[in-house]
C-alpha atoms as a PDB file:
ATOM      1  CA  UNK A   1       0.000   0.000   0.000  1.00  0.00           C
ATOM      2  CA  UNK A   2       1.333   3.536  -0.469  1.00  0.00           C
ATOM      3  CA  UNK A   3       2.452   5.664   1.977  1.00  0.00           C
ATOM      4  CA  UNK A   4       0.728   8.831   0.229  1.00  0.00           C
ATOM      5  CA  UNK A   5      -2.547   7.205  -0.055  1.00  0.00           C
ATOM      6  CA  UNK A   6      -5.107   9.884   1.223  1.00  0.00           C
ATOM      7  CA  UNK A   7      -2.086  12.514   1.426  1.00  0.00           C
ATOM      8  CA  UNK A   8      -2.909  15.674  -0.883  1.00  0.00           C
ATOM      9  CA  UNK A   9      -0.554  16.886  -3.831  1.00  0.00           C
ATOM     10  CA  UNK A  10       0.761  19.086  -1.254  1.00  0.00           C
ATOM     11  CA  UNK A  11       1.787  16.901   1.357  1.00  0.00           C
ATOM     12  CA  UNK A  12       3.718  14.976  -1.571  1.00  0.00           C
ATOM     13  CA  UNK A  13       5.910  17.912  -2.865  1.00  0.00           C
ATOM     14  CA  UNK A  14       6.825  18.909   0.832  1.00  0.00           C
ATOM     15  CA  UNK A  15       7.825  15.104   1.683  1.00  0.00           C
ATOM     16  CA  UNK A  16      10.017  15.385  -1.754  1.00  0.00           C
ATOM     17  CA  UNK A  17      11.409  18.455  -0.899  1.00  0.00           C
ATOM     18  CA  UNK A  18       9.818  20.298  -4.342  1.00  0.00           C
ATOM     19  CA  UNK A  19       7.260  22.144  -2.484  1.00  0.00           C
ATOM     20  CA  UNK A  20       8.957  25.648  -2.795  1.00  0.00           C
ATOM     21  CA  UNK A  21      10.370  25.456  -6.074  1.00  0.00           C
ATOM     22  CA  UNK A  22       6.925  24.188  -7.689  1.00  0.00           C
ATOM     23  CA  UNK A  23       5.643  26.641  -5.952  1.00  0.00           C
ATOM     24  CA  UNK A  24       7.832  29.419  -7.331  1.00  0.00           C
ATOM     25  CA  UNK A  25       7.639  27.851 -11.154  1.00  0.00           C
ATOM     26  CA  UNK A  26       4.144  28.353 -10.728  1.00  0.00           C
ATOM     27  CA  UNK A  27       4.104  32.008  -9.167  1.00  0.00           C
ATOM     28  CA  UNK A  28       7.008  32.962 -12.492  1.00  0.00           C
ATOM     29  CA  UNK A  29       3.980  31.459 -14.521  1.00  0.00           C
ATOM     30  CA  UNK A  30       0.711  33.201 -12.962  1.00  0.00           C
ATOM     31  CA  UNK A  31       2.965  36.497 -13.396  1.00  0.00           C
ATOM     32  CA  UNK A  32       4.200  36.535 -17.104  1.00  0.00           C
ATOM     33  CA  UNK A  33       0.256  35.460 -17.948  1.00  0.00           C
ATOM     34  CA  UNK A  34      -0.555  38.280 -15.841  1.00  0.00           C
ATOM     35  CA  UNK A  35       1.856  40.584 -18.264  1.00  0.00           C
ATOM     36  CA  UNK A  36       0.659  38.946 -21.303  1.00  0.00           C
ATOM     37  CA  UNK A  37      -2.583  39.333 -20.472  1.00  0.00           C
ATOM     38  CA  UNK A  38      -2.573  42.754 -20.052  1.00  0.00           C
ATOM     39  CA  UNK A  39      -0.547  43.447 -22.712  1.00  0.00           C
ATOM     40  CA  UNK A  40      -2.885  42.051 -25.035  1.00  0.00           C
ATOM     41  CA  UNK A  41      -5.535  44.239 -23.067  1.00  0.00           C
ATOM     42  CA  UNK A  42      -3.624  47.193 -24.079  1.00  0.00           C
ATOM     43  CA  UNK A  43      -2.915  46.340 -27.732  1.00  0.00           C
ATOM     44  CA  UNK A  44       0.691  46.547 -26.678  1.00  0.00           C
ATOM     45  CA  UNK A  45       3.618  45.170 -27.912  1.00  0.00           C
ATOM     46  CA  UNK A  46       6.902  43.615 -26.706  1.00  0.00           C
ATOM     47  CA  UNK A  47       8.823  45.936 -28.393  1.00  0.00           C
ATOM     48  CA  UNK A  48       6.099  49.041 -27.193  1.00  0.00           C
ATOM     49  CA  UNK A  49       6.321  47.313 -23.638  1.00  0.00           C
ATOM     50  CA  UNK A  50      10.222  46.785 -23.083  1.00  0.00           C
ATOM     51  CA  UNK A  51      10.211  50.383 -24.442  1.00  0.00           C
ATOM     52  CA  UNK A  52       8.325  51.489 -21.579  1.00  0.00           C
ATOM     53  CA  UNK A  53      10.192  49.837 -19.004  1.00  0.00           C
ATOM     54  CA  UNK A  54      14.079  51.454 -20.614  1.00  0.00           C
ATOM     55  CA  UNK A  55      15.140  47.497 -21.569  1.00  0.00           C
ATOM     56  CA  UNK A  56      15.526  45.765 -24.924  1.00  0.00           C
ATOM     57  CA  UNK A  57      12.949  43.342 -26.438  1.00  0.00           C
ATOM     58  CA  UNK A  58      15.345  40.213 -25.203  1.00  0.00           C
ATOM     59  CA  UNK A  59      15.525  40.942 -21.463  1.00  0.00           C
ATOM     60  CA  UNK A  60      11.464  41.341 -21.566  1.00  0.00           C
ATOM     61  CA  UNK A  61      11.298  37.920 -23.448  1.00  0.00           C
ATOM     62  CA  UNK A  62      13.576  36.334 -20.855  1.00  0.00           C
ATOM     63  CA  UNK A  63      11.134  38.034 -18.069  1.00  0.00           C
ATOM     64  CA  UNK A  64       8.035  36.965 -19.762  1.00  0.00           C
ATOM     65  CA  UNK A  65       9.791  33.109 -20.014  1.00  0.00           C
ATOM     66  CA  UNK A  66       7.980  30.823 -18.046  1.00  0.00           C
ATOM     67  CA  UNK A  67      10.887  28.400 -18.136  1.00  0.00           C
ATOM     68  CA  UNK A  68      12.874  31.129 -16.877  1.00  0.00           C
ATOM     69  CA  UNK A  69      12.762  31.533 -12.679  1.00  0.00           C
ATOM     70  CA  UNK A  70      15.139  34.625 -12.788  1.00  0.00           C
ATOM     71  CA  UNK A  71      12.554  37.782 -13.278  1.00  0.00           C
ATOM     72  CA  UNK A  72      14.092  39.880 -10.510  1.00  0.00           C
ATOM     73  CA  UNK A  73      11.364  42.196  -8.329  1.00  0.00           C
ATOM     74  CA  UNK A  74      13.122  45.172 -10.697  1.00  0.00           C
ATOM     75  CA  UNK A  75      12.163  43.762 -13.597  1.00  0.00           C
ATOM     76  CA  UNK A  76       8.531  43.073 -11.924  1.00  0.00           C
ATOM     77  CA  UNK A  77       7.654  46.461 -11.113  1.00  0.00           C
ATOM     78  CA  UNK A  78       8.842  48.225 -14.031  1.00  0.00           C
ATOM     79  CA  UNK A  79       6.732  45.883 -15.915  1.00  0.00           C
ATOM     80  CA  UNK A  80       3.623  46.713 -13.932  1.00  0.00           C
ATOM     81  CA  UNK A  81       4.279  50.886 -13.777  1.00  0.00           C
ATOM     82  CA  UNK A  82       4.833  50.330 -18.130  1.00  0.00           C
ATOM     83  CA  UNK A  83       1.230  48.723 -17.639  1.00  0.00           C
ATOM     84  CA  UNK A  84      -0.212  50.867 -15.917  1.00  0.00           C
ATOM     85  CA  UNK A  85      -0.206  48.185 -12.567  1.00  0.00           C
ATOM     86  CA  UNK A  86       1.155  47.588  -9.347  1.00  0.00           C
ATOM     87  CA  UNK A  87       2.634  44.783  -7.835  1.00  0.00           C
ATOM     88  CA  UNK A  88       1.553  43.738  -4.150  1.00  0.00           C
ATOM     89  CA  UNK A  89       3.784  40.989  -2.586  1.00  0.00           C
ATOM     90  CA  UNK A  90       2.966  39.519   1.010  1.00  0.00           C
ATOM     91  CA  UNK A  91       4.416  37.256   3.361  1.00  0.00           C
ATOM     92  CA  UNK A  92       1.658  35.120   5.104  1.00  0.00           C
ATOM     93  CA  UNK A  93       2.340  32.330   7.991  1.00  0.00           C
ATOM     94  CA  UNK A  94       2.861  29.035   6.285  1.00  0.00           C
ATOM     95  CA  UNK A  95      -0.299  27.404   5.435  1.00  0.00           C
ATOM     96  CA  UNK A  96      -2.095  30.147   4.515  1.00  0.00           C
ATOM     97  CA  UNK A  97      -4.238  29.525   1.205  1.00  0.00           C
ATOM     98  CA  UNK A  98      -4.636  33.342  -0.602  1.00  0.00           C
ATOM     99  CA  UNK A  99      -8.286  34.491  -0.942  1.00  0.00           C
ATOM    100  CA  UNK A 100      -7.984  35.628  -4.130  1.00  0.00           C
END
C-alpha cells in the first residue's frame, strides 16, 4: 500500500522536498500570464512594452519566459508601472491559502 494514499498533492511535494520550487515555477507562470494578459488588453507590444520599461525586447522575453525563474522584483515592477499596474507581494504564515 502507499504511503501517500489519502495525502494531498501538497503533502507529496513537501515530503520530496519540491514544495517551494513548484511553488515558485508556478508564481514565475501566474505572473508573465498576468503581463501577457494585459498586454494584449492594451494592444501593446513587446517591443512598445520593453520600451516602456528602458530594456531591450530580449531581457522582456527572458522576463516573460515561463521556463525562466530569474525575473528579478526590478524587472517586476517596471513591468507593472509600463502597464499601468502595481505589484503587491505579502508574506503570510505558512499554510495560509490566498483568498484571491
Amino acid at each position: 500500500m502507499s504511503k501517500h494514499l489519502g495525502s494531498d498533492f501538497d503533502d507529496f511535494l513537501t515530503e520530496q522536498g519540491l514544495a517551494e520550487e513548484v511553488s515558485a515555477a508556478a508564481l514565475k507562470r501566474v505572473i508573465a500570464w498576468q503581463i501577457e494578459q494585459a498586454m494584449k488588453e492594451q494592444h501593446l507590444s513587446k517591443k512598445a512594452l520593453a520600451e516602456r520599461m528602458h530594456t531591450s525586447r530580449s531581457a522582456l522575453d527572458r522576463a516573460l519566459d515561463q521556463n525562466d525563474g530569474s525575473m528579478t522584483l526590478a524587472t517586476l515592477a517596471a513591468a507593472a508601472q509600463a502597464l499601468g499596474r502595481r505589484v503587491e507581494i505579502r508574506l503570510l504564515p505558512a499554510g495560509d491559502t490566498p483568498t484571491r
